[in-house]
ModelCIF file with pLDDT and N, C-alpha, C, O atoms, coordinates in Angstrom:
data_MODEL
#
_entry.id   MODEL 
#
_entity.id                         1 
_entity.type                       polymer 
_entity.pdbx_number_of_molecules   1 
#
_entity_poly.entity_id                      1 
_entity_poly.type                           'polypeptide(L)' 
_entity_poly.nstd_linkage                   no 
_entity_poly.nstd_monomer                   no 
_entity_poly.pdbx_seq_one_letter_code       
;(UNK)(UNK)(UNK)(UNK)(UNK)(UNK)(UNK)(UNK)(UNK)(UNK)(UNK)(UNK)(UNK)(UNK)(UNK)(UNK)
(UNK)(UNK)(UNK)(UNK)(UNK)(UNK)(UNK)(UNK)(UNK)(UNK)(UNK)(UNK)(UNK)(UNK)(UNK)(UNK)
(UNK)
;
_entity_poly.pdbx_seq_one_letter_code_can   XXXXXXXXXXXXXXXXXXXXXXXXXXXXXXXXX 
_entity_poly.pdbx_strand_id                 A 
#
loop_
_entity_poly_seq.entity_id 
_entity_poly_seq.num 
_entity_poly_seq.mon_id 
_entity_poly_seq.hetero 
1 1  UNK n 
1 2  UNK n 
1 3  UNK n 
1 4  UNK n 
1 5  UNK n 
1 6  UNK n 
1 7  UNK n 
1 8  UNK n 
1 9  UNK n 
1 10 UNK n 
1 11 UNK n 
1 12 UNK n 
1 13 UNK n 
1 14 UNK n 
1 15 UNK n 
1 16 UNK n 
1 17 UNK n 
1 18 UNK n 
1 19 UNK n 
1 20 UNK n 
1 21 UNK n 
1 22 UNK n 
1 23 UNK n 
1 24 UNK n 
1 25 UNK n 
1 26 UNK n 
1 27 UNK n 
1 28 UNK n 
1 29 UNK n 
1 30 UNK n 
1 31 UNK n 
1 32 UNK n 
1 33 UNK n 
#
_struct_asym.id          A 
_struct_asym.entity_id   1 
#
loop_
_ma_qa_metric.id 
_ma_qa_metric.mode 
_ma_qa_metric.name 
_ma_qa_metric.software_group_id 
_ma_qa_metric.type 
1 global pLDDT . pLDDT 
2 local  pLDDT . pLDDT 
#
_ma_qa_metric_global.metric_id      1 
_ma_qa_metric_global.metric_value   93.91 
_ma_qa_metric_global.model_id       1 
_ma_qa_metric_global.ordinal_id     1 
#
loop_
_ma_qa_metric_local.label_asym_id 
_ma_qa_metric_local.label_comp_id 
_ma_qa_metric_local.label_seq_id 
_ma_qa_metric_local.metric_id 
_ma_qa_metric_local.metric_value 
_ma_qa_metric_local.model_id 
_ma_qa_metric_local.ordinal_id 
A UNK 1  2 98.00 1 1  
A UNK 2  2 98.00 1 2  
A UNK 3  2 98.00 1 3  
A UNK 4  2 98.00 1 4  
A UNK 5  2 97.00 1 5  
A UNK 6  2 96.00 1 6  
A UNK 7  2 95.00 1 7  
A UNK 8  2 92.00 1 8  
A UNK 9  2 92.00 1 9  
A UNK 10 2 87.00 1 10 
A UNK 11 2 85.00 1 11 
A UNK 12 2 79.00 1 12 
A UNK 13 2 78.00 1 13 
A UNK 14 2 88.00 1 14 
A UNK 15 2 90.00 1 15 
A UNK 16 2 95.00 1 16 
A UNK 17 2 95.00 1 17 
A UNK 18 2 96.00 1 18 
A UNK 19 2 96.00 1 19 
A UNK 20 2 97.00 1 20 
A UNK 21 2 97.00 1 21 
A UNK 22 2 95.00 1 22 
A UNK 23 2 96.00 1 23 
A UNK 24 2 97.00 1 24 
A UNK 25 2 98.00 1 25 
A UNK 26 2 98.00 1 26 
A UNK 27 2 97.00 1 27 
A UNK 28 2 96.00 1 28 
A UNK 29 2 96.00 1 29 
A UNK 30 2 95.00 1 30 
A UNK 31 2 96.00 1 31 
A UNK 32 2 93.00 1 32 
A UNK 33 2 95.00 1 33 
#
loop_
_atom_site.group_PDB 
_atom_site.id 
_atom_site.type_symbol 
_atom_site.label_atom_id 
_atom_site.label_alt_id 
_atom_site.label_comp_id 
_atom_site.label_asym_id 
_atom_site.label_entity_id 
_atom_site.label_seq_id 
_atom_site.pdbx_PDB_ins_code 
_atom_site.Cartn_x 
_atom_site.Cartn_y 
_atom_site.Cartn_z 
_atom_site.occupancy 
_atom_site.B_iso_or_equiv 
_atom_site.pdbx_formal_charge 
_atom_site.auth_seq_id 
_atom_site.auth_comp_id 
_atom_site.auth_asym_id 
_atom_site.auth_atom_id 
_atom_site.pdbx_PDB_model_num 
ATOM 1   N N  . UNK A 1 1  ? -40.585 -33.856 -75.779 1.00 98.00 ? 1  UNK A N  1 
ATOM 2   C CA . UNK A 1 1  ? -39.200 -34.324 -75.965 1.00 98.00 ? 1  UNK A CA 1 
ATOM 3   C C  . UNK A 1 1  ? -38.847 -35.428 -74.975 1.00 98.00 ? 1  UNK A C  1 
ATOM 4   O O  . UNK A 1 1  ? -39.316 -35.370 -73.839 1.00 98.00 ? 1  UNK A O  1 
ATOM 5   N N  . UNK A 1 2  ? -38.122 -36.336 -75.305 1.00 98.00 ? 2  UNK A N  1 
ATOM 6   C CA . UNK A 1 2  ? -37.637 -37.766 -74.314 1.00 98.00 ? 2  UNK A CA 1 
ATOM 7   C C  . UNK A 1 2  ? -36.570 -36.923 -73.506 1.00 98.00 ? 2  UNK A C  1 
ATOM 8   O O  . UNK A 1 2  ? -36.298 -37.637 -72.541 1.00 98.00 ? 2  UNK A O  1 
ATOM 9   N N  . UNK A 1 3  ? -36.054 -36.107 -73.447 1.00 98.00 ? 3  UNK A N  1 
ATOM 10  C CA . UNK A 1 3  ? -34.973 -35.246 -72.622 1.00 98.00 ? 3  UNK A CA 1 
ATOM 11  C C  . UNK A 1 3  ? -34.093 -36.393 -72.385 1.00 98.00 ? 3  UNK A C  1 
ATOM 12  O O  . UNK A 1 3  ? -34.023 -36.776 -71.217 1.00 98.00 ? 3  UNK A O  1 
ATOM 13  N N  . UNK A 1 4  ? -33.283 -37.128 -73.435 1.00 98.00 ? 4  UNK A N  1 
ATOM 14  C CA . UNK A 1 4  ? -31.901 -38.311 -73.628 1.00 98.00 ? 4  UNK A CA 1 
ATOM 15  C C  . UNK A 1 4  ? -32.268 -38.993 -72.014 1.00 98.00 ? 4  UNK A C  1 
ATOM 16  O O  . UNK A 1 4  ? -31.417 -39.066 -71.128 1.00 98.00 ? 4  UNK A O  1 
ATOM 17  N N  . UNK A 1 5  ? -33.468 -39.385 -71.883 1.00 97.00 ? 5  UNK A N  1 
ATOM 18  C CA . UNK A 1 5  ? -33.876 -40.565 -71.043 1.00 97.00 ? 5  UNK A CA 1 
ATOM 19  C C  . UNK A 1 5  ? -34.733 -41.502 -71.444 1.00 97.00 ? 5  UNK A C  1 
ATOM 20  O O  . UNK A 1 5  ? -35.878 -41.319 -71.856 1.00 97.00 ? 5  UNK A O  1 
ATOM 21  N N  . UNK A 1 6  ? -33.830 -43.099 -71.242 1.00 96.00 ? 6  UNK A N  1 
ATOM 22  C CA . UNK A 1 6  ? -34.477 -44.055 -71.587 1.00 96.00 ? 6  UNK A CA 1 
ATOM 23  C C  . UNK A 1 6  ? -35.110 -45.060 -70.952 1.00 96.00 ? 6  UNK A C  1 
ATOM 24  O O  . UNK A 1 6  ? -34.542 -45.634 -70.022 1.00 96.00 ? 6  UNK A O  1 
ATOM 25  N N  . UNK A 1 7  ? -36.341 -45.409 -71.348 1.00 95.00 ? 7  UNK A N  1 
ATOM 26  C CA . UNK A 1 7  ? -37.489 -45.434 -70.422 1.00 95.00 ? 7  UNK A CA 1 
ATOM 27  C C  . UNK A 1 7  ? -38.151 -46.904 -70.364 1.00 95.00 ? 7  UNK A C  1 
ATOM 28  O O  . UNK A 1 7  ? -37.953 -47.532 -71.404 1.00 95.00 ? 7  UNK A O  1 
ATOM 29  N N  . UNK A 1 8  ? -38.827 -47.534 -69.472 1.00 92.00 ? 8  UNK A N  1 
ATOM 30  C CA . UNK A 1 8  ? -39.246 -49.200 -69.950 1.00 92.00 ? 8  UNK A CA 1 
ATOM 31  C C  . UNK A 1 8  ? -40.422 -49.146 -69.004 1.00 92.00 ? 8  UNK A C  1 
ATOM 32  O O  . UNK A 1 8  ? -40.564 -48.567 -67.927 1.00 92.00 ? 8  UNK A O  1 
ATOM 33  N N  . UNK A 1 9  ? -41.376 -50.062 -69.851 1.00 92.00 ? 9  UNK A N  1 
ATOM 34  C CA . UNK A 1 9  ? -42.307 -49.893 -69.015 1.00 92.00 ? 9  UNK A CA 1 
ATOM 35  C C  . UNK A 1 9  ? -43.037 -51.802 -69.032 1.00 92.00 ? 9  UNK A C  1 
ATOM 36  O O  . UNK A 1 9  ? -42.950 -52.616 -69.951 1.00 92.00 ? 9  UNK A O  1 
ATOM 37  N N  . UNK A 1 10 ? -43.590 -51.943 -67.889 1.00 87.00 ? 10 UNK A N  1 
ATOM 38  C CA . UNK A 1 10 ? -44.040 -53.508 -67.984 1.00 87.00 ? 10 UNK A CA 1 
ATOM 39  C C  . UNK A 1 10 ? -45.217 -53.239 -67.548 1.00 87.00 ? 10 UNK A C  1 
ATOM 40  O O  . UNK A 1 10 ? -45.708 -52.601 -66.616 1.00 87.00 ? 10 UNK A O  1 
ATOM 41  N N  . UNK A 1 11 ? -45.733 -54.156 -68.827 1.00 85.00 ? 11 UNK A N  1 
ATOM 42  C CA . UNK A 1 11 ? -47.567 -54.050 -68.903 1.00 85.00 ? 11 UNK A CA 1 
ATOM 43  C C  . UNK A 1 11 ? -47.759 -55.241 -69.061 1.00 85.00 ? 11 UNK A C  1 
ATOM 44  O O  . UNK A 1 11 ? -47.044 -55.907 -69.809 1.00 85.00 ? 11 UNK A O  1 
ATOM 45  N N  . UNK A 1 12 ? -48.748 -55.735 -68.397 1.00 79.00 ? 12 UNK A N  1 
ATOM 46  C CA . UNK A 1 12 ? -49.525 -57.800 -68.327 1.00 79.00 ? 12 UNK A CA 1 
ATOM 47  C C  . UNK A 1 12 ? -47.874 -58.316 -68.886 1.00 79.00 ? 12 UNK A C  1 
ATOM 48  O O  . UNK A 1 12 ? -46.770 -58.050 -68.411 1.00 79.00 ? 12 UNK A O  1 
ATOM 49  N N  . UNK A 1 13 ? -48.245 -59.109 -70.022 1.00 78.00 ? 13 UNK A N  1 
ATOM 50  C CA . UNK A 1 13 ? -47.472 -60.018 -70.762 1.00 78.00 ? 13 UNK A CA 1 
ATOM 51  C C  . UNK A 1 13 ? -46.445 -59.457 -71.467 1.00 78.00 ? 13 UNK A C  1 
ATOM 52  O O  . UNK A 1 13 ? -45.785 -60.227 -72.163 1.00 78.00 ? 13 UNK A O  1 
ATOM 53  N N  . UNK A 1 14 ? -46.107 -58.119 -71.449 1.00 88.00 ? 14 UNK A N  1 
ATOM 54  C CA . UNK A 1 14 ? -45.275 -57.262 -72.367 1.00 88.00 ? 14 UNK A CA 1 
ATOM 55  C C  . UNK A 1 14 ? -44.060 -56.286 -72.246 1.00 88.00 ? 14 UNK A C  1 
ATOM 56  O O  . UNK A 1 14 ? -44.354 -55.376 -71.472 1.00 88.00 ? 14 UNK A O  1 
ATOM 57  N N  . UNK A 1 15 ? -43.198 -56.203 -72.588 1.00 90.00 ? 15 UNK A N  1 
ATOM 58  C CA . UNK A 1 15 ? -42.359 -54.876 -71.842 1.00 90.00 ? 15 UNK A CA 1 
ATOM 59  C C  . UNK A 1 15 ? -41.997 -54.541 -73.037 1.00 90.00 ? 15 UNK A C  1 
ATOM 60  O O  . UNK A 1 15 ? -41.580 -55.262 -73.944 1.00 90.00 ? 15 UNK A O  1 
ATOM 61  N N  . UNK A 1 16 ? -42.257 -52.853 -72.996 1.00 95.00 ? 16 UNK A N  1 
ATOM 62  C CA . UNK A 1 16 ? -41.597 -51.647 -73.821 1.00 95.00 ? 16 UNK A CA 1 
ATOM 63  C C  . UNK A 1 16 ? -41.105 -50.835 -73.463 1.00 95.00 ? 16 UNK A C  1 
ATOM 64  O O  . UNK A 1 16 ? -41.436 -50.154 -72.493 1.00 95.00 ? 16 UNK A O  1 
ATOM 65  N N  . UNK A 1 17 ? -39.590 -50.606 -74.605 1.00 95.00 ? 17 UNK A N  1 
ATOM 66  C CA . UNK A 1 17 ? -38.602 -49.626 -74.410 1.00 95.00 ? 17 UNK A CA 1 
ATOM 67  C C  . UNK A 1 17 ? -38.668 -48.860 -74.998 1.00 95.00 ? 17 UNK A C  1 
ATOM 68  O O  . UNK A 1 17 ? -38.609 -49.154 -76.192 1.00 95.00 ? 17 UNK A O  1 
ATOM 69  N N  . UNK A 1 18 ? -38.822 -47.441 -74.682 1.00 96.00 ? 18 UNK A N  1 
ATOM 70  C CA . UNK A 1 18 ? -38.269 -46.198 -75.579 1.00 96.00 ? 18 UNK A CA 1 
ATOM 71  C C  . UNK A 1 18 ? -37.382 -45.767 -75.752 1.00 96.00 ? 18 UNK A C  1 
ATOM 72  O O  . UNK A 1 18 ? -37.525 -44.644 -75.269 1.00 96.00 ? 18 UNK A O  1 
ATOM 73  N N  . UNK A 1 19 ? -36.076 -45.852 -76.283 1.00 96.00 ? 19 UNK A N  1 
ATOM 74  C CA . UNK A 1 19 ? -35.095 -45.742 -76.479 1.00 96.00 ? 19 UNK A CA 1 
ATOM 75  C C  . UNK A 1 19 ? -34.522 -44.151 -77.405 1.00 96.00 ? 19 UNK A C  1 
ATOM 76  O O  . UNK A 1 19 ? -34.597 -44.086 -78.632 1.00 96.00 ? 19 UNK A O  1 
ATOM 77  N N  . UNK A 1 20 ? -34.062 -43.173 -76.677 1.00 97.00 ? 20 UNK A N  1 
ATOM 78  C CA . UNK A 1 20 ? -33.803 -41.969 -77.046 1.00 97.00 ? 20 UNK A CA 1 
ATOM 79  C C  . UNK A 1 20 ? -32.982 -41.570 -78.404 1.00 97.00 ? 20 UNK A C  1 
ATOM 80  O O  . UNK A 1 20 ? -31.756 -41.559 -78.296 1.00 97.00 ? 20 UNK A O  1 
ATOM 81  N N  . UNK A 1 21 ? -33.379 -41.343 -79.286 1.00 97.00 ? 21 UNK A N  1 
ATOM 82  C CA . UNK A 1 21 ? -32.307 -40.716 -80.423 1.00 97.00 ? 21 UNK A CA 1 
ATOM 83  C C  . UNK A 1 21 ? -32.064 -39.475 -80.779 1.00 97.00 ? 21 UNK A C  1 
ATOM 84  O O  . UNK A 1 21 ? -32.677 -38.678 -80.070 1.00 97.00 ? 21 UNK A O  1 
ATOM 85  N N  . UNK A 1 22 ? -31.341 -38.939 -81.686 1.00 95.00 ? 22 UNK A N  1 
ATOM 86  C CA . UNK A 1 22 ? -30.716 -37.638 -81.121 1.00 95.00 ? 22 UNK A CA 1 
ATOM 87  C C  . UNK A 1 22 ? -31.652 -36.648 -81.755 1.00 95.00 ? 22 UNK A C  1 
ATOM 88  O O  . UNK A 1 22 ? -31.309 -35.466 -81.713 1.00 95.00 ? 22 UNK A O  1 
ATOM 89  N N  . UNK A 1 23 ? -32.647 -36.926 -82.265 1.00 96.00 ? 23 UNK A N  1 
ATOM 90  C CA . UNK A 1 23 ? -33.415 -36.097 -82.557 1.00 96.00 ? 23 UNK A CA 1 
ATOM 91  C C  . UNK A 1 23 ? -34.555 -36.278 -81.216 1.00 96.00 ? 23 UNK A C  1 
ATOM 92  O O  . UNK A 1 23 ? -34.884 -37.369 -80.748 1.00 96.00 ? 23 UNK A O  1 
ATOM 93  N N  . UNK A 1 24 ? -35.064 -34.908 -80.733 1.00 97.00 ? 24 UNK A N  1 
ATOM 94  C CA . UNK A 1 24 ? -35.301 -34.984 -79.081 1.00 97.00 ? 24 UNK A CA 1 
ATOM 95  C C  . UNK A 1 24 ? -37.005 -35.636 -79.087 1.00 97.00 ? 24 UNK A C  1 
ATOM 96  O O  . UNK A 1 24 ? -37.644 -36.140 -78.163 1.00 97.00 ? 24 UNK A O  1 
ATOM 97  N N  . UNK A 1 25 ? -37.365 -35.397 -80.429 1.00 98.00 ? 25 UNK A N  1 
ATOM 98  C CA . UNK A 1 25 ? -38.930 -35.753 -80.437 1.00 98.00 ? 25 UNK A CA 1 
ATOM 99  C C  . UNK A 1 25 ? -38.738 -37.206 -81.145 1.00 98.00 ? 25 UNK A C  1 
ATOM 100 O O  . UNK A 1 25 ? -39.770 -37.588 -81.696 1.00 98.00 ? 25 UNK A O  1 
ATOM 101 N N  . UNK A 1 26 ? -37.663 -38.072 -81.243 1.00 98.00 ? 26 UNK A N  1 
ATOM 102 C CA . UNK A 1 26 ? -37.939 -39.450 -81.798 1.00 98.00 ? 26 UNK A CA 1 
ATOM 103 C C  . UNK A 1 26 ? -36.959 -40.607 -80.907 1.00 98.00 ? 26 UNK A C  1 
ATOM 104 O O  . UNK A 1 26 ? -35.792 -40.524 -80.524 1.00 98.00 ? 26 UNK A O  1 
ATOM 105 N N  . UNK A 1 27 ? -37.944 -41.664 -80.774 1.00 97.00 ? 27 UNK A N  1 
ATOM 106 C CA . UNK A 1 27 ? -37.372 -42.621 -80.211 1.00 97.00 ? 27 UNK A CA 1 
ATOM 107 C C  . UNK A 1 27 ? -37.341 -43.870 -81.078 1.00 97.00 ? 27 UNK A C  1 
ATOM 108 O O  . UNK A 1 27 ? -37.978 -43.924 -82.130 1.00 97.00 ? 27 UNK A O  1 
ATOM 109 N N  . UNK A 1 28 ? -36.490 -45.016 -80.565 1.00 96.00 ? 28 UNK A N  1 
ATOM 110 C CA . UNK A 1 28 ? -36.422 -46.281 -81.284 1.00 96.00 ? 28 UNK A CA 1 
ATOM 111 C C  . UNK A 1 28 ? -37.096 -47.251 -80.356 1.00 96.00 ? 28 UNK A C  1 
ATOM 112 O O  . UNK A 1 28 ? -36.675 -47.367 -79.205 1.00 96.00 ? 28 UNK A O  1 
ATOM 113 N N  . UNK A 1 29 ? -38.307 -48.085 -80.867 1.00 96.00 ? 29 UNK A N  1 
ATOM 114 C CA . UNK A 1 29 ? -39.066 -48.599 -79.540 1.00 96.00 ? 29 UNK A CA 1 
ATOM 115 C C  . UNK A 1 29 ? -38.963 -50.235 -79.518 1.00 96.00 ? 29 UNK A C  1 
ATOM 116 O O  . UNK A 1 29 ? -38.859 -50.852 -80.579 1.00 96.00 ? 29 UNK A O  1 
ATOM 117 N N  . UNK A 1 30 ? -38.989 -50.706 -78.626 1.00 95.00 ? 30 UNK A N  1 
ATOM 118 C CA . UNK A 1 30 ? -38.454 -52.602 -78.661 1.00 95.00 ? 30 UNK A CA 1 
ATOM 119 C C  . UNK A 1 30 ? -39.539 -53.053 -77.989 1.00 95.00 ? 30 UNK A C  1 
ATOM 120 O O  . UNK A 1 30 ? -39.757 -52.614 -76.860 1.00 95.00 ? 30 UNK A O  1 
ATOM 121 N N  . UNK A 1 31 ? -40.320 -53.922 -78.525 1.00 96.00 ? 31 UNK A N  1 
ATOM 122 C CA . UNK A 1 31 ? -41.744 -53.901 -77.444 1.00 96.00 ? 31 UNK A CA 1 
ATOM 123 C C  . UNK A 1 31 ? -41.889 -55.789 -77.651 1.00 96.00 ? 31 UNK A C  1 
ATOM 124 O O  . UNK A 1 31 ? -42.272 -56.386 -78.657 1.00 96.00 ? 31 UNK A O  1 
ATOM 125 N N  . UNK A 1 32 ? -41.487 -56.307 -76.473 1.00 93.00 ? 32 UNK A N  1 
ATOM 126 C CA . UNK A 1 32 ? -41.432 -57.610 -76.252 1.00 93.00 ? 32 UNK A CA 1 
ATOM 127 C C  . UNK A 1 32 ? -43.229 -58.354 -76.058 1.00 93.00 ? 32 UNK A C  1 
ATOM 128 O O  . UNK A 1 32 ? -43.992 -58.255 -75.097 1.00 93.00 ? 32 UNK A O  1 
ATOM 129 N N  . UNK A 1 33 ? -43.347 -58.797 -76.881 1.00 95.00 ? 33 UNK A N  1 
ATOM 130 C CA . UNK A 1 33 ? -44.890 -59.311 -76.464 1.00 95.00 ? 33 UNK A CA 1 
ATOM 131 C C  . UNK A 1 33 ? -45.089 -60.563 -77.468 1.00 95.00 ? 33 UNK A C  1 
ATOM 132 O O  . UNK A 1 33 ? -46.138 -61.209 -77.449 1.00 95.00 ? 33 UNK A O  1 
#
C-alpha cells in the first residue's frame, strides 16, 4: 500500500512521481524523461 504518501524519485536523466489515489494499492505515475 502507498499509505496516502507521495513519493519522487530522480534517476540519471529522469524524475518519477507516484502519486497516491484512494484506492491504497494504486497510484497515478508522471515520469519526466
Amino acid at each position: 500500500p502507498h499509505d496516502a504518501i507521495a513519493r519522487q524519485a530522480f534517476h540519471g536523466e529522469g524524475i518519477l512521481a507516484f502519486l497516491p489515489l484512494s484506492d491504497p494499492h494504486l497510484c497515478s505515475i508522471v515520469w519526466s524523461l
